[in-house]
Structure formats: structure tokens, C-alpha cells
PDB file of N, CA and C in Angstrom:
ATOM      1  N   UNK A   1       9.502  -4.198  -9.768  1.00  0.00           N
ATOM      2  CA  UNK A   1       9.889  -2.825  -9.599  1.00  0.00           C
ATOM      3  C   UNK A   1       8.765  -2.002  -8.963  1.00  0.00           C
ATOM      4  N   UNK A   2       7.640  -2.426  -9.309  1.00  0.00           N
ATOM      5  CA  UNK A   2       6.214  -1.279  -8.728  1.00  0.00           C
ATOM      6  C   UNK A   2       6.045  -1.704  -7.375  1.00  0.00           C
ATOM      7  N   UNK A   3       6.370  -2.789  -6.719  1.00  0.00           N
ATOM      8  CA  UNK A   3       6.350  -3.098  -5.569  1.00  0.00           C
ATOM      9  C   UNK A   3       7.226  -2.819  -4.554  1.00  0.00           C
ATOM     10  N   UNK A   4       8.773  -2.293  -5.252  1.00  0.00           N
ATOM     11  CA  UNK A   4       9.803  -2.087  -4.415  1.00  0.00           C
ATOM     12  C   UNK A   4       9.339  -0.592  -3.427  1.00  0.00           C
ATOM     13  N   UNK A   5      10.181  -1.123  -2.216  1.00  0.00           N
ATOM     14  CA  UNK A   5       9.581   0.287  -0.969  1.00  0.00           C
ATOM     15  C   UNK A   5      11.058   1.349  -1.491  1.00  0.00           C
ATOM     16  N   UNK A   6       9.913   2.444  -0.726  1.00  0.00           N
ATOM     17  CA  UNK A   6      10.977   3.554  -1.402  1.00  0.00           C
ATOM     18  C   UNK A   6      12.554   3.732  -0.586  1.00  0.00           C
ATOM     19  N   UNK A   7      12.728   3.012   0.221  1.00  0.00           N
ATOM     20  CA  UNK A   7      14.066   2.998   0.950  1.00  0.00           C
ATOM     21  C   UNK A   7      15.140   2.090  -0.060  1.00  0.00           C
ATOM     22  N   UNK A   8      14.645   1.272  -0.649  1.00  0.00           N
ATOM     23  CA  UNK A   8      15.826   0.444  -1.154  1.00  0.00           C
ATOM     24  C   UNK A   8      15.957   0.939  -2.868  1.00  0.00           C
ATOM     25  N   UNK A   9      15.178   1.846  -2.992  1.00  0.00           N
ATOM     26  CA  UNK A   9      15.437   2.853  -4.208  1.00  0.00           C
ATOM     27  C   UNK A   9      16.874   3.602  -4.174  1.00  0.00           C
ATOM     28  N   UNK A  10      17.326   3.988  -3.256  1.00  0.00           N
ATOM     29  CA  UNK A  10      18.479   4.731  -2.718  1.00  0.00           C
ATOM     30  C   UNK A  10      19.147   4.132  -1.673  1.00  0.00           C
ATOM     31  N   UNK A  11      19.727   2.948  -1.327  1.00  0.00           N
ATOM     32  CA  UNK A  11      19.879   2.477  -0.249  1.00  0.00           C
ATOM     33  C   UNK A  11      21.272   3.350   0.639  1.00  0.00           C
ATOM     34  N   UNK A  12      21.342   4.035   1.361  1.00  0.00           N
ATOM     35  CA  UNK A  12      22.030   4.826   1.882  1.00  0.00           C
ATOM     36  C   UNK A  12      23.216   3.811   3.076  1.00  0.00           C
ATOM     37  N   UNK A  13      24.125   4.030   3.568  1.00  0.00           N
ATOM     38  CA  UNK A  13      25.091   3.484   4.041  1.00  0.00           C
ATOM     39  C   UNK A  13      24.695   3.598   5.622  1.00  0.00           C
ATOM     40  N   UNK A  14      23.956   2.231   6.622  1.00  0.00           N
ATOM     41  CA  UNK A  14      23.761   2.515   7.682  1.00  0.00           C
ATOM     42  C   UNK A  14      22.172   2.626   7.340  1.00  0.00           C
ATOM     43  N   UNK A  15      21.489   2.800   6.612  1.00  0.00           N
ATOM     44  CA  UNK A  15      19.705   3.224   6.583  1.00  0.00           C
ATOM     45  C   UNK A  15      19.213   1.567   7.171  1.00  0.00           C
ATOM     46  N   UNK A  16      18.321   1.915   7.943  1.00  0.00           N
ATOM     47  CA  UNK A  16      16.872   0.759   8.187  1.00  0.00           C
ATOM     48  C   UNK A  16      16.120   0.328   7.392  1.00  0.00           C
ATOM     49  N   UNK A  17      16.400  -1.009   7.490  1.00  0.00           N
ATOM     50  CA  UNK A  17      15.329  -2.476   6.675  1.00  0.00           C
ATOM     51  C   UNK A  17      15.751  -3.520   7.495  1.00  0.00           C
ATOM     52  N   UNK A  18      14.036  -3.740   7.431  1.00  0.00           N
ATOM     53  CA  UNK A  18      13.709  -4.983   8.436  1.00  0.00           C
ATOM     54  C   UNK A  18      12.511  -4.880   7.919  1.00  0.00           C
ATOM     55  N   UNK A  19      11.214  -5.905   8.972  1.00  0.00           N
ATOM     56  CA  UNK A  19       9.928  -6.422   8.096  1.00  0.00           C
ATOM     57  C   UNK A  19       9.477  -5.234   7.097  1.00  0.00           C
ATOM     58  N   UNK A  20       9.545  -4.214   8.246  1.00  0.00           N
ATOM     59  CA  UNK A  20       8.356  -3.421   7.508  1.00  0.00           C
ATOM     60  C   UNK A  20       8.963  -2.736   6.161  1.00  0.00           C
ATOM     61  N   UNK A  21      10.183  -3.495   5.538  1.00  0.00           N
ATOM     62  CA  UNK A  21      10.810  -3.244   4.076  1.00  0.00           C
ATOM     63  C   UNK A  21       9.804  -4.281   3.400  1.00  0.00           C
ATOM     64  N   UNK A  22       9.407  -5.043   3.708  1.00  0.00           N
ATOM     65  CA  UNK A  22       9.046  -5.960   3.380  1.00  0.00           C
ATOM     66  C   UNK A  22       6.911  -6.022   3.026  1.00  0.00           C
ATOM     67  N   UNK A  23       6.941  -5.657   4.598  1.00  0.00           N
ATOM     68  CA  UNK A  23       5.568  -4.864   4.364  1.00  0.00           C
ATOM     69  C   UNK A  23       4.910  -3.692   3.455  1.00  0.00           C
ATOM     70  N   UNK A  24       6.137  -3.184   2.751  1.00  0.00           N
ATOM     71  CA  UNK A  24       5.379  -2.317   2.108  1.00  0.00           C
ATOM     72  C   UNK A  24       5.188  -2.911   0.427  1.00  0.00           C
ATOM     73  N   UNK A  25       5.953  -3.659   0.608  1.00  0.00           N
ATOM     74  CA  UNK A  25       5.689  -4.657  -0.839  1.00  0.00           C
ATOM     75  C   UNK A  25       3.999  -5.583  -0.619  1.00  0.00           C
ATOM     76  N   UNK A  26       3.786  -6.064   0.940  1.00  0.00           N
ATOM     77  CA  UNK A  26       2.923  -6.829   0.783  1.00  0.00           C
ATOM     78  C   UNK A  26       1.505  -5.727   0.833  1.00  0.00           C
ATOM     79  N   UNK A  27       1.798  -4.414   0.934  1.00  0.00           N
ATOM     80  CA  UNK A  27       0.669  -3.214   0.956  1.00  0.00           C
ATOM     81  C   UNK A  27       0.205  -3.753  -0.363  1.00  0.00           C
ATOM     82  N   UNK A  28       1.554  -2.983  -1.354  1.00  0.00           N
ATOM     83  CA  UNK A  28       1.152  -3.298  -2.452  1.00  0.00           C
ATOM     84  C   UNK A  28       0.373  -4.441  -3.425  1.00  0.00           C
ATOM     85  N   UNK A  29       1.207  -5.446  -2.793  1.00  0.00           N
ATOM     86  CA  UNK A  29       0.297  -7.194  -3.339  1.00  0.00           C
ATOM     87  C   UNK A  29      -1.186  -6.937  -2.706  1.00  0.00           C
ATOM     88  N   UNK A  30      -1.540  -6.421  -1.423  1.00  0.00           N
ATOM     89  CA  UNK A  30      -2.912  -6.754  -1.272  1.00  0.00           C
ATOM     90  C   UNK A  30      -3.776  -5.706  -1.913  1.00  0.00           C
ATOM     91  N   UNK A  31      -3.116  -4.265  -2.972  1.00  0.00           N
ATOM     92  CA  UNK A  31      -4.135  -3.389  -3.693  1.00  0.00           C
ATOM     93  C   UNK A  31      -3.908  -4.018  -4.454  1.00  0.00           C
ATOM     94  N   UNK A  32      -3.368  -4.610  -4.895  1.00  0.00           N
ATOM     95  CA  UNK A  32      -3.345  -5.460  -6.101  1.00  0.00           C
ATOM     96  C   UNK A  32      -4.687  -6.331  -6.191  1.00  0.00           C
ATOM     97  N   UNK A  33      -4.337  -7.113  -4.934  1.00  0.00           N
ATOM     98  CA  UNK A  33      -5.613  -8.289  -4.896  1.00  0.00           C
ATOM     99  C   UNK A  33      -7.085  -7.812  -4.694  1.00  0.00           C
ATOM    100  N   UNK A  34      -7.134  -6.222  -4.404  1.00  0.00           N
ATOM    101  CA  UNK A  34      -8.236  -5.884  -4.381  1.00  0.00           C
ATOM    102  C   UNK A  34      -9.209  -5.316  -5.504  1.00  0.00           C
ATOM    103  N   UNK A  35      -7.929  -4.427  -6.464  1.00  0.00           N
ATOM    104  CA  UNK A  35      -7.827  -4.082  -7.625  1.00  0.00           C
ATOM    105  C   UNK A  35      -7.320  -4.387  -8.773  1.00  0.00           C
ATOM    106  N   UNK A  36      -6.725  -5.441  -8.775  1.00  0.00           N
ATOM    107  CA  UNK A  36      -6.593  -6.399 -10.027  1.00  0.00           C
ATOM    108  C   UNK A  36      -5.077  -5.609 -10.802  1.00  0.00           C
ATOM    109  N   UNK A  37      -4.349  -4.325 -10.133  1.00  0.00           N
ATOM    110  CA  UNK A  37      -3.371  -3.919 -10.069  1.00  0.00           C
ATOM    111  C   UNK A  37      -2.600  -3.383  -9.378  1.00  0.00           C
ATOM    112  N   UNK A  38      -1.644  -3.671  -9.363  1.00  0.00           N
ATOM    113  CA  UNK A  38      -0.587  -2.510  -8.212  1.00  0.00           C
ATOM    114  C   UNK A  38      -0.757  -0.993  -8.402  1.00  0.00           C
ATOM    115  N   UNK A  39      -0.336  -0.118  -7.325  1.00  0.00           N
ATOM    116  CA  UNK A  39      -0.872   1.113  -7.245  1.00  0.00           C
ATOM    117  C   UNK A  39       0.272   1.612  -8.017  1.00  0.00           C
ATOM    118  N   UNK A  40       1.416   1.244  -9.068  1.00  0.00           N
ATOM    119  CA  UNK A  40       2.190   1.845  -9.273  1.00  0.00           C
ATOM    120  C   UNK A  40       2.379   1.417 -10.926  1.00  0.00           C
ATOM    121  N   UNK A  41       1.437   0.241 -10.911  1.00  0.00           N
ATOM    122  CA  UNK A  41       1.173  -0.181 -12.898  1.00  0.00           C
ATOM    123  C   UNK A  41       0.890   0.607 -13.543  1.00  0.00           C
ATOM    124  N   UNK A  42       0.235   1.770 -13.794  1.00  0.00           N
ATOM    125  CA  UNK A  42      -0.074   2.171 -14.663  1.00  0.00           C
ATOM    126  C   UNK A  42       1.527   3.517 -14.670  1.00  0.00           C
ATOM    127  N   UNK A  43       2.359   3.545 -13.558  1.00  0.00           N
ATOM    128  CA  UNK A  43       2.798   4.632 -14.166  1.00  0.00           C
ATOM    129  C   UNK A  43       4.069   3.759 -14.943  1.00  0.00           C
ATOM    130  N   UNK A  44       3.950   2.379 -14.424  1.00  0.00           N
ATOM    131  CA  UNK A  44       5.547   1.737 -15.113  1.00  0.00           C
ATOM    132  C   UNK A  44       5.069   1.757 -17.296  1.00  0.00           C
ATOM    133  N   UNK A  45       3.421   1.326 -16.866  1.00  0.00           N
ATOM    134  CA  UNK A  45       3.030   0.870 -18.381  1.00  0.00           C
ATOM    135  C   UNK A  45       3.207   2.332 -19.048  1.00  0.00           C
ATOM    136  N   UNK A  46       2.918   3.351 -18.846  1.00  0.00           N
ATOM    137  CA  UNK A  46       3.362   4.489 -19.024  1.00  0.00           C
ATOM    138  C   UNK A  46       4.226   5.205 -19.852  1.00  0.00           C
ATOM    139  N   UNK A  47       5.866   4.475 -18.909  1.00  0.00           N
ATOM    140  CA  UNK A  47       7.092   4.433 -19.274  1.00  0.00           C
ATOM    141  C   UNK A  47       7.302   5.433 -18.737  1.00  0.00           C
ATOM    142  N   UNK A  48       6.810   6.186 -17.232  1.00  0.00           N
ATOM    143  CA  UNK A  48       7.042   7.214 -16.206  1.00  0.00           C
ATOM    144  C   UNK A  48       8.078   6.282 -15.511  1.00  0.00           C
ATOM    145  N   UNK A  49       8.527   7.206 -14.472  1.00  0.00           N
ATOM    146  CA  UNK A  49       9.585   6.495 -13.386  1.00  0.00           C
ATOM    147  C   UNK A  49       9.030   5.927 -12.338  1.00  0.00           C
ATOM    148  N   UNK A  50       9.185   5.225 -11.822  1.00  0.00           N
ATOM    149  CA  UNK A  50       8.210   4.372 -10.762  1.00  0.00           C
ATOM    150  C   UNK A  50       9.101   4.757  -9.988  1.00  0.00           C
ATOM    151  N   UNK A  51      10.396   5.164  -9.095  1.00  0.00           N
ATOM    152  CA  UNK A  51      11.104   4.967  -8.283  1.00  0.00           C
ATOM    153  C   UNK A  51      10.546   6.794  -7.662  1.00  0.00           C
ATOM    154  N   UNK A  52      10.498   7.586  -8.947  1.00  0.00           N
ATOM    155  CA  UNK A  52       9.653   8.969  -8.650  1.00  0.00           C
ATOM    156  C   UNK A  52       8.172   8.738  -7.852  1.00  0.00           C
ATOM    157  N   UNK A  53       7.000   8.257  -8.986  1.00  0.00           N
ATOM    158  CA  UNK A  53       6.371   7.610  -8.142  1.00  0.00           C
ATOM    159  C   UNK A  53       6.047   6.966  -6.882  1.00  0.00           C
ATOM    160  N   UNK A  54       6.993   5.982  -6.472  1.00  0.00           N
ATOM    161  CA  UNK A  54       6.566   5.457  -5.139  1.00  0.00           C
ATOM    162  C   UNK A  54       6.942   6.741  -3.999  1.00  0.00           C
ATOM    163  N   UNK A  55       8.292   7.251  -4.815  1.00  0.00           N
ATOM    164  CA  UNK A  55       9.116   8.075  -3.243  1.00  0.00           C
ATOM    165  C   UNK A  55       8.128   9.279  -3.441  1.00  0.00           C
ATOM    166  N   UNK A  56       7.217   9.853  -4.277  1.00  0.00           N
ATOM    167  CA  UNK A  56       6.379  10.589  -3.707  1.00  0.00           C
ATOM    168  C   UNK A  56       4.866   9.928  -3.110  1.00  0.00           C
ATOM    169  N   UNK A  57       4.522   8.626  -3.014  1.00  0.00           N
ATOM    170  CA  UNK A  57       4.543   8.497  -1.990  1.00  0.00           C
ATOM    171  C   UNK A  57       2.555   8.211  -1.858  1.00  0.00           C
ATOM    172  N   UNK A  58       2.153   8.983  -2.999  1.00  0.00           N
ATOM    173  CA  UNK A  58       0.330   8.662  -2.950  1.00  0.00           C
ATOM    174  C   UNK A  58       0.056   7.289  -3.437  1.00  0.00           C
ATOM    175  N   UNK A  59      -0.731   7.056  -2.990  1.00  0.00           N
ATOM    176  CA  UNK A  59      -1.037   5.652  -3.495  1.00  0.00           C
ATOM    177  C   UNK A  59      -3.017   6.173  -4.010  1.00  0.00           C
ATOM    178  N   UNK A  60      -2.945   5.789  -4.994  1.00  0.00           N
ATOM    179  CA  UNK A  60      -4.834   6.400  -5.279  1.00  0.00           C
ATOM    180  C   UNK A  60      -5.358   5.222  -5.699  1.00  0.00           C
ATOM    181  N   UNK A  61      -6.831   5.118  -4.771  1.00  0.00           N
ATOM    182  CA  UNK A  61      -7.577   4.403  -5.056  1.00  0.00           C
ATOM    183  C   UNK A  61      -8.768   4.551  -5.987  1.00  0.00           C
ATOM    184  N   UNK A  62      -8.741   3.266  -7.035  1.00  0.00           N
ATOM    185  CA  UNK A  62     -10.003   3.452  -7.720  1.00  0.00           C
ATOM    186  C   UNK A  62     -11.006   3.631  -7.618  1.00  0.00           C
ATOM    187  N   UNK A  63     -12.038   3.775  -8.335  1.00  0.00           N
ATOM    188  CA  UNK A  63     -13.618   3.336  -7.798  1.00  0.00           C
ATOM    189  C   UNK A  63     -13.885   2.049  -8.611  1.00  0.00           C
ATOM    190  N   UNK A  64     -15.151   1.669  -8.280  1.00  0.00           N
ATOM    191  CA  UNK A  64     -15.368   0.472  -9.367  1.00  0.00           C
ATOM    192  C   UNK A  64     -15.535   0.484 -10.777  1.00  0.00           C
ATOM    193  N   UNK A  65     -15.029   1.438 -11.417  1.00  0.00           N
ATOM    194  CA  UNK A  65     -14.863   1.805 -12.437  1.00  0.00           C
ATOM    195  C   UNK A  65     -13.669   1.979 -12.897  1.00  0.00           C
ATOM    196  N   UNK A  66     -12.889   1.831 -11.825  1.00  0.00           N
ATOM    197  CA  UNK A  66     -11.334   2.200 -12.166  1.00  0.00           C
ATOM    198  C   UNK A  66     -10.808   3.134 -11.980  1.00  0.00           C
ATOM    199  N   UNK A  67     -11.689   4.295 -11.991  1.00  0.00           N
ATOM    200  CA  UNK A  67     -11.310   5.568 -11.856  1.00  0.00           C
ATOM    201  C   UNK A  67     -10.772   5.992 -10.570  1.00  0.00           C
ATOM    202  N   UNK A  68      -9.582   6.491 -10.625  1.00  0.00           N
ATOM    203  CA  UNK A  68      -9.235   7.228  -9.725  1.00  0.00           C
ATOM    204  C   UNK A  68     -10.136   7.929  -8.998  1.00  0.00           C
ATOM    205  N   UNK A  69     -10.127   8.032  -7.964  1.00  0.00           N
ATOM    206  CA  UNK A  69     -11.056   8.672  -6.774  1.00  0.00           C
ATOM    207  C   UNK A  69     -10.131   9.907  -6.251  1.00  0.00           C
ATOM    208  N   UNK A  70     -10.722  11.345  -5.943  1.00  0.00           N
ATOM    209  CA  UNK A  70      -9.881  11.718  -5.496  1.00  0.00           C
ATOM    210  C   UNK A  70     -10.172  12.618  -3.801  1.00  0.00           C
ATOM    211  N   UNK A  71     -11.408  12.665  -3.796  1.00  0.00           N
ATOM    212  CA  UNK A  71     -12.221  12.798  -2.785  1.00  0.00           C
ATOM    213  C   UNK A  71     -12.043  11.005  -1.654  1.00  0.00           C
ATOM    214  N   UNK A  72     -11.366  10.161  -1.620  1.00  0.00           N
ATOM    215  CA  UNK A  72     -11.176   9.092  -0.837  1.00  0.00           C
ATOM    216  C   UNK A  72     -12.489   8.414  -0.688  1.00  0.00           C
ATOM    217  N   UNK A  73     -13.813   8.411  -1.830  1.00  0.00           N
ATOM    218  CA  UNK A  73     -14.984   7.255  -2.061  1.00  0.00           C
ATOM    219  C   UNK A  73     -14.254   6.539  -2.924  1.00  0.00           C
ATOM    220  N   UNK A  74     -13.566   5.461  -2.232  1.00  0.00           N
ATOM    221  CA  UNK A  74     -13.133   4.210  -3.346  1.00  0.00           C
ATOM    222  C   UNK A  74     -14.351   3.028  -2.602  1.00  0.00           C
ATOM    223  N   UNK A  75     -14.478   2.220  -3.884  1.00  0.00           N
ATOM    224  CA  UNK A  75     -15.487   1.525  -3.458  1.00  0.00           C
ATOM    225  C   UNK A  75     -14.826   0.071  -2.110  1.00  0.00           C
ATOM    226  N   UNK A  76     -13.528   0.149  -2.240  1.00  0.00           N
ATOM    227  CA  UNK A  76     -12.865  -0.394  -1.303  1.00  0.00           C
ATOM    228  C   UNK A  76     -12.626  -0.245   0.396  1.00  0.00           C
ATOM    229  N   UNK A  77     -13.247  -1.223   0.940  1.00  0.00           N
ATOM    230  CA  UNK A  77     -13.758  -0.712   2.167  1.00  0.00           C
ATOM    231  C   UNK A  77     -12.656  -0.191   3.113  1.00  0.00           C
ATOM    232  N   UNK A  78     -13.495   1.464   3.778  1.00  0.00           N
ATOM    233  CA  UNK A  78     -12.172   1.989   4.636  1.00  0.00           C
ATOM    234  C   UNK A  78     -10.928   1.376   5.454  1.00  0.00           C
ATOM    235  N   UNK A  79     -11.436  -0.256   5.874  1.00  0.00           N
ATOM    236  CA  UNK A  79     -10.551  -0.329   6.674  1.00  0.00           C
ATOM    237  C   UNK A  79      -9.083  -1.109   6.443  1.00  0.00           C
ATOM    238  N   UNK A  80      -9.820  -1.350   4.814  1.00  0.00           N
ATOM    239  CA  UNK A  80      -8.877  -1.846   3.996  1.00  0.00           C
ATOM    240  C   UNK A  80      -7.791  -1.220   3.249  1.00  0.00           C
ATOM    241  N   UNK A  81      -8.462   0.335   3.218  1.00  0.00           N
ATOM    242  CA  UNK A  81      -7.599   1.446   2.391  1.00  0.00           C
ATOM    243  C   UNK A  81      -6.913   1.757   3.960  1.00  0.00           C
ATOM    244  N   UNK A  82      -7.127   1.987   5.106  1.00  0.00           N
ATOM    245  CA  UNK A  82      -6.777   2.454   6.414  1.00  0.00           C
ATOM    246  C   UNK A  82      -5.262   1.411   6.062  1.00  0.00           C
ATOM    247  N   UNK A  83      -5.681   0.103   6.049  1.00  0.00           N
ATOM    248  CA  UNK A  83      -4.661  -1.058   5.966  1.00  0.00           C
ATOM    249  C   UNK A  83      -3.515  -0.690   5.229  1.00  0.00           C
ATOM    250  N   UNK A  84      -3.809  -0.856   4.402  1.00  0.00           N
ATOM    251  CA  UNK A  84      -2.897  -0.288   3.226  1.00  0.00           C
ATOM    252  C   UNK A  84      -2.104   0.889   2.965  1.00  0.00           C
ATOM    253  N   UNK A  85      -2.708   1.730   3.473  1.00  0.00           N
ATOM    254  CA  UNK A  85      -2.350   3.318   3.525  1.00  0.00           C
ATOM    255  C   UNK A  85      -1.216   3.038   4.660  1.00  0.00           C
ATOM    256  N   UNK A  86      -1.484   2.260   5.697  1.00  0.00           N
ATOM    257  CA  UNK A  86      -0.585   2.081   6.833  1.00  0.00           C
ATOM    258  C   UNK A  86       0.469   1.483   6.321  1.00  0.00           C
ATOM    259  N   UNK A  87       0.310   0.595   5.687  1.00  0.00           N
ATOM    260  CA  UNK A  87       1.369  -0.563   5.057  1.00  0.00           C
ATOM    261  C   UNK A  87       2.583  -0.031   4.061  1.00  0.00           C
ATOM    262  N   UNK A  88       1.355   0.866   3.413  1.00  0.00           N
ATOM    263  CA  UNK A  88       2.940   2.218   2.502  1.00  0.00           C
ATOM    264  C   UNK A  88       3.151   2.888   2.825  1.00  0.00           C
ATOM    265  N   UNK A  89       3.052   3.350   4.363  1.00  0.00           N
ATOM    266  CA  UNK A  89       3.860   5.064   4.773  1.00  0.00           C
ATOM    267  C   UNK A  89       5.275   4.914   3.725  1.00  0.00           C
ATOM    268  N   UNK A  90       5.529   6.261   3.651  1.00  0.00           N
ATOM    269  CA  UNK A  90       6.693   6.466   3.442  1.00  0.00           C
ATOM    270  C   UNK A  90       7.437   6.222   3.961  1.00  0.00           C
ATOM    271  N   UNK A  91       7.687   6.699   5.252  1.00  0.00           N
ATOM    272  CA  UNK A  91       8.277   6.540   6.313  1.00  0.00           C
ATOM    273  C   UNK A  91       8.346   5.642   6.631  1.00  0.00           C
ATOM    274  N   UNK A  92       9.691   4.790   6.879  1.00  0.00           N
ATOM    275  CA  UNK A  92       9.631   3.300   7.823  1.00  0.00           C
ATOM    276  C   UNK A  92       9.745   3.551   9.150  1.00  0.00           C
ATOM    277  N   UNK A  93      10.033   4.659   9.811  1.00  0.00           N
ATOM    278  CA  UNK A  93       9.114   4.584  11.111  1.00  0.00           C
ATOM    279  C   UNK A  93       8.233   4.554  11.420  1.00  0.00           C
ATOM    280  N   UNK A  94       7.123   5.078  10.457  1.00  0.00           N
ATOM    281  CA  UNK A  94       5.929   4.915  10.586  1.00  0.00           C
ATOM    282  C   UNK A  94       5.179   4.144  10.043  1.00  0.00           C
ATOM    283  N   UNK A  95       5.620   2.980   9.310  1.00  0.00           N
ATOM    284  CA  UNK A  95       4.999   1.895   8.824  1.00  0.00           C
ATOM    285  C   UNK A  95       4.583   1.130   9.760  1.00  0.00           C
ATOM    286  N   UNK A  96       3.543   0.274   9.717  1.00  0.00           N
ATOM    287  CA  UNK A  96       3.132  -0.703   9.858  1.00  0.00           C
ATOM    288  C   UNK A  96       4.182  -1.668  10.159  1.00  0.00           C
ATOM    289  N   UNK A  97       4.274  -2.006  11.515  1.00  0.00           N
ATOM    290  CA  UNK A  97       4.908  -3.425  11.517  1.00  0.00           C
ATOM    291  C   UNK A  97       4.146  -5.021  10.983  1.00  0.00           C
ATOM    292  N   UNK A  98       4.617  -6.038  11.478  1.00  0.00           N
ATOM    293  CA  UNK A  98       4.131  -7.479  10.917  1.00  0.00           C
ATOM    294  C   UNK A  98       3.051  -7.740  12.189  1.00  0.00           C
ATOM    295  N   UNK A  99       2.971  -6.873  13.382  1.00  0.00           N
ATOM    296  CA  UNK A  99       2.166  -7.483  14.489  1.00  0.00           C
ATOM    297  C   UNK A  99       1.064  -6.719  14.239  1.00  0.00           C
ATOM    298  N   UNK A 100       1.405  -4.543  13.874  1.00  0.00           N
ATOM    299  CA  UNK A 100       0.165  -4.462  13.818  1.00  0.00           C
ATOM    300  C   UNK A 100      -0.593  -4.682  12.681  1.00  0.00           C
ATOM    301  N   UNK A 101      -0.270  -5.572  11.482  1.00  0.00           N
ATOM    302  CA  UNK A 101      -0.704  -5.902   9.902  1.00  0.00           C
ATOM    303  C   UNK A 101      -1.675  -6.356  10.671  1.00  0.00           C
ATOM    304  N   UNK A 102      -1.284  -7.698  11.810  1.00  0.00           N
ATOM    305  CA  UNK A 102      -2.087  -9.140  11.987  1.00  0.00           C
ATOM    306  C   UNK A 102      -3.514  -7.866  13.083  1.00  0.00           C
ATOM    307  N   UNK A 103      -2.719  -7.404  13.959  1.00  0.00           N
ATOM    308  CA  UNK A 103      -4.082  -7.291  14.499  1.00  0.00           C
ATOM    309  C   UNK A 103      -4.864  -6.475  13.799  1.00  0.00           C
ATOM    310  N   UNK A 104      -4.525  -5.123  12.716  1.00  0.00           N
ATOM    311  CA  UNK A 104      -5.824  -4.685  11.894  1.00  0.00           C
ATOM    312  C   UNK A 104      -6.665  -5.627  11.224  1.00  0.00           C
ATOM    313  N   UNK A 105      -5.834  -6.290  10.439  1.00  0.00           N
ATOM    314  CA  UNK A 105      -6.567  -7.896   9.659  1.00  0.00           C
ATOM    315  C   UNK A 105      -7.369  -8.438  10.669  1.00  0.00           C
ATOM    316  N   UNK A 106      -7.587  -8.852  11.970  1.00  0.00           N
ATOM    317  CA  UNK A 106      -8.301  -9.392  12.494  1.00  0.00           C
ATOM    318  C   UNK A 106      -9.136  -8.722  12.978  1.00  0.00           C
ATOM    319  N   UNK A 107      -8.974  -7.526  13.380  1.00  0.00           N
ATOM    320  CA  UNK A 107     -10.065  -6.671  13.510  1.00  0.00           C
ATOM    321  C   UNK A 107     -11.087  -6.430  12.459  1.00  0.00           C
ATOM    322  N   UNK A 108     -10.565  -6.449  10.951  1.00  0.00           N
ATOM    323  CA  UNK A 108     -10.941  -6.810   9.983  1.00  0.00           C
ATOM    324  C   UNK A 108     -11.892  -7.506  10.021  1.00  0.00           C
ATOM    325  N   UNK A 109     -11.103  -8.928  10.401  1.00  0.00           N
ATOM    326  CA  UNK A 109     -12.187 -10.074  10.558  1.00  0.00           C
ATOM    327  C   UNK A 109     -13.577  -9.790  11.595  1.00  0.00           C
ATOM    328  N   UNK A 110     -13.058  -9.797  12.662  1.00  0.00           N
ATOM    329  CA  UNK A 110     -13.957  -9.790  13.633  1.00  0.00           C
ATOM    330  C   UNK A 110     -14.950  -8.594  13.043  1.00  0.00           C
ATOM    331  N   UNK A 111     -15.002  -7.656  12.314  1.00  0.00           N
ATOM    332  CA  UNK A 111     -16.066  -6.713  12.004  1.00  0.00           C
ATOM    333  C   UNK A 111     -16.764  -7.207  11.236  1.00  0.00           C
ATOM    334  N   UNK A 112     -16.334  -8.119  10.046  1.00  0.00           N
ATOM    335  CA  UNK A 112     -16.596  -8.488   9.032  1.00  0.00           C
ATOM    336  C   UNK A 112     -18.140  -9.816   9.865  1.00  0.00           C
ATOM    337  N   UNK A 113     -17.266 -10.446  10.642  1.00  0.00           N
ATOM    338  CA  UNK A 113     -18.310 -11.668  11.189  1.00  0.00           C
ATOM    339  C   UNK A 113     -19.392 -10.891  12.413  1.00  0.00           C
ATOM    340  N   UNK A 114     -19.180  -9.945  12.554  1.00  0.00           N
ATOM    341  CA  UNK A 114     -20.334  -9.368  13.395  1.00  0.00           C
ATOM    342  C   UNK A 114     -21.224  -8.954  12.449  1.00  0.00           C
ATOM    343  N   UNK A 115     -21.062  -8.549  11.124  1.00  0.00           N
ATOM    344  CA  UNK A 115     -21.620  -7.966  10.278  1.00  0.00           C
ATOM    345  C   UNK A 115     -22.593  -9.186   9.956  1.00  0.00           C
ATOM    346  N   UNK A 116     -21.889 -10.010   9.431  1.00  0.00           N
ATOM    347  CA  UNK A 116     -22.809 -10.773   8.791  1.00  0.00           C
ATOM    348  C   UNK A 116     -23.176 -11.985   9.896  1.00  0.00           C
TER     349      UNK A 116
END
């Protein structure tokens, strides 16, 4: 449920899904993998509405402490929150497709190996 995108919350007669329905679930799996939770666990453990939640739409990043950040210093590197942030627009027009996931990720990469 914390992973579902906010279009198929309400699925309307005639509305758009395709990858990037799909992509916004895998936004979620990769804050997960960065943060050890989905951006939407704590409001399900809660017993808030998650379907409220996602369709408004913030996604907040921790710090290494866990704490919510609200000034955007998460200890998670920008281009990863950039990633992600792209990956959950609200908007499925403005999501992230599956081509540009691959080329931020590799840009990713390629920064990552110049670095080190």
C-alpha cells in the first residue's frame, strides 16, 4: 500500500498508466534501500491514511539520524534525492520515464567513478 502511485488510488475511466505507474513504486523501493524505509511507513504504522499521504505528494528525507530534514540537508546524496524526487512526481506527466531512470543512474555512476 505505501508504495502504490497516487493514480491508481482513484483509478478514473480513460486515466494514464504505463511504466512510469510503475516507476513511482520503484522511487519508493530505492528510499527504502537508502533508508531502511519507505517514505510512506511511518504514516501507515501510524494508522494515518497513506492514500492522503502519497496524493499530497511530499516525500521527506531523513538525516542520519532519522530525522526528518526540512531545510533539504539529508545526508543522502543530491543526486539521489534529485532521482527520486523525479521518480515520485505527482504528476505522471511529469514523472520520470524508464529511459530517463537509466540515464540519471548512470550519470550517477559515471560521477561516482570520477570521484573515486
Amino acid at each position: 500500500m505505501t508504495y502504490r502511485p497516487p493514480e491508481l488510488y482513484h483509478v478514473a475511466t480513460g486515466s494514464l498508466v504505463d511504466e512510469r505507474t510503475d516507476i513511482w513504486s520503484l522511487g519508493c523501493l530505492l528510499f527504502a534501500l537508502l533508508h531502511f524505509r519507505g517514505p510512506f511507513d511511518a504514516v501507515y504504522e501510524r494508522g494515518d491514511s497513506v492514500a492522503l499521504a502519497v496524493q499530497g505528494g511530499t516525500i521527506q528525507f531523513p538525516d542520519g539520524n532519522g530525522e526528518v530534514v526540512k531545510d533539504g540537508q539529508s545526508r543522502c546524496h543530491q543526486g539521489l534525492r534529485d532521482l527520486i524526487v523525479g521518480m515520485t512526481n505527482l504528476d505522471i506527466n511529469f514523472r520520470l520515464d524508464i529511459d530517463s531512470v537509466i540515464d540519471r543512474v548512470q550519470a550517477l555512476q559515471e560521477e561516482a567513478e570520477e570521484k573515486y
